[in-house]
Protein backbone atom coordinates (compact mmCIF):
# COMPACT_ATOMS: atom_id res chain seq x y z
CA UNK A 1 37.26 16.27 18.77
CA UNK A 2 39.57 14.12 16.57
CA UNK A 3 37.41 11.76 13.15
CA UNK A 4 37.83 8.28 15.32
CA UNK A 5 37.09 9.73 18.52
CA UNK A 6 33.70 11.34 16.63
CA UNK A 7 33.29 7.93 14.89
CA UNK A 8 33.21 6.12 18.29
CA UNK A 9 31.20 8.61 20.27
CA UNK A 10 28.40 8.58 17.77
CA UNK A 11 28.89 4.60 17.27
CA UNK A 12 28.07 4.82 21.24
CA UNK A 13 25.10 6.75 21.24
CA UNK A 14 23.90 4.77 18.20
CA UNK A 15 23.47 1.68 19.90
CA UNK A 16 21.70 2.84 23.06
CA UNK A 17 23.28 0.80 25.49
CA UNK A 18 26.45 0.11 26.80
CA UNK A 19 29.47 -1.34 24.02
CA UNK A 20 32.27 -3.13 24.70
CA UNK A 21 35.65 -1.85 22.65
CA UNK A 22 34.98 -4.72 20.00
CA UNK A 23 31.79 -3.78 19.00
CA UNK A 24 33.10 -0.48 18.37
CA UNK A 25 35.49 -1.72 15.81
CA UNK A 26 32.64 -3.37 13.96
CA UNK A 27 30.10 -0.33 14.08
CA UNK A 28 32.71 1.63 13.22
CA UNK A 29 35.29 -0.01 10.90
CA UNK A 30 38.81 1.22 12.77
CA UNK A 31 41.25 -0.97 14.29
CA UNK A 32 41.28 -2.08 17.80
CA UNK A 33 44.15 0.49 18.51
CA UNK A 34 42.31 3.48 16.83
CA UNK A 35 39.04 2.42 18.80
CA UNK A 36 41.36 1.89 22.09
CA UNK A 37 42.92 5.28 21.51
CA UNK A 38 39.40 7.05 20.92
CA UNK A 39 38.10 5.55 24.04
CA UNK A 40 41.09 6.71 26.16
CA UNK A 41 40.59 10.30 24.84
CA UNK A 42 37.01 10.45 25.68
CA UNK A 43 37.69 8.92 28.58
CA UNK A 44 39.96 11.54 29.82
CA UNK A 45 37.70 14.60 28.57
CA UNK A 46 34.42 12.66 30.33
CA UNK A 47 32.78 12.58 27.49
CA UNK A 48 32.21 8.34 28.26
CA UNK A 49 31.81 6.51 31.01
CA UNK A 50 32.12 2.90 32.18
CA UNK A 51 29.01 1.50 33.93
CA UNK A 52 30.49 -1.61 34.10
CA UNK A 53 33.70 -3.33 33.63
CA UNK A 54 34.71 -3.37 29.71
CA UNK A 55 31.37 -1.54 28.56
CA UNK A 56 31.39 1.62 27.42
CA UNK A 57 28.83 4.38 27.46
CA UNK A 58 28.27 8.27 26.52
CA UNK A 59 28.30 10.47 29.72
CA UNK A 60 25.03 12.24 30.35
């Protein structure tokens, strides 16, 4: 797994609950494009989920 997609996956599971994109970029301190591109990754290898619209969440 690529540093930012790491970053966001742990930044994720740190908070406990579902994140929106822009959250990410404060917990983890990349761009909006890095934390867009991370998400699209992870979203492809089903390593996240979306439980609702524009949250984000680890897959279980």
């Amino acid at each position: 797994m690529a540093g930012n997609e790491d970053k966001v996956l742990q930044a994720m599971k740190k908070a406990g609950e579902p994140v929106r994109p822009g959250d990410l970029v404060g917990a983890t301190g990349l761009t909006k494009d890095e934390v867009t591109k991370a998400i699209n990754m992870l979203k492809k290898s089903g390593k996240i989920t979306s439980p609702k619209r524009c949250f984000w969440a680890p897959a279980d």
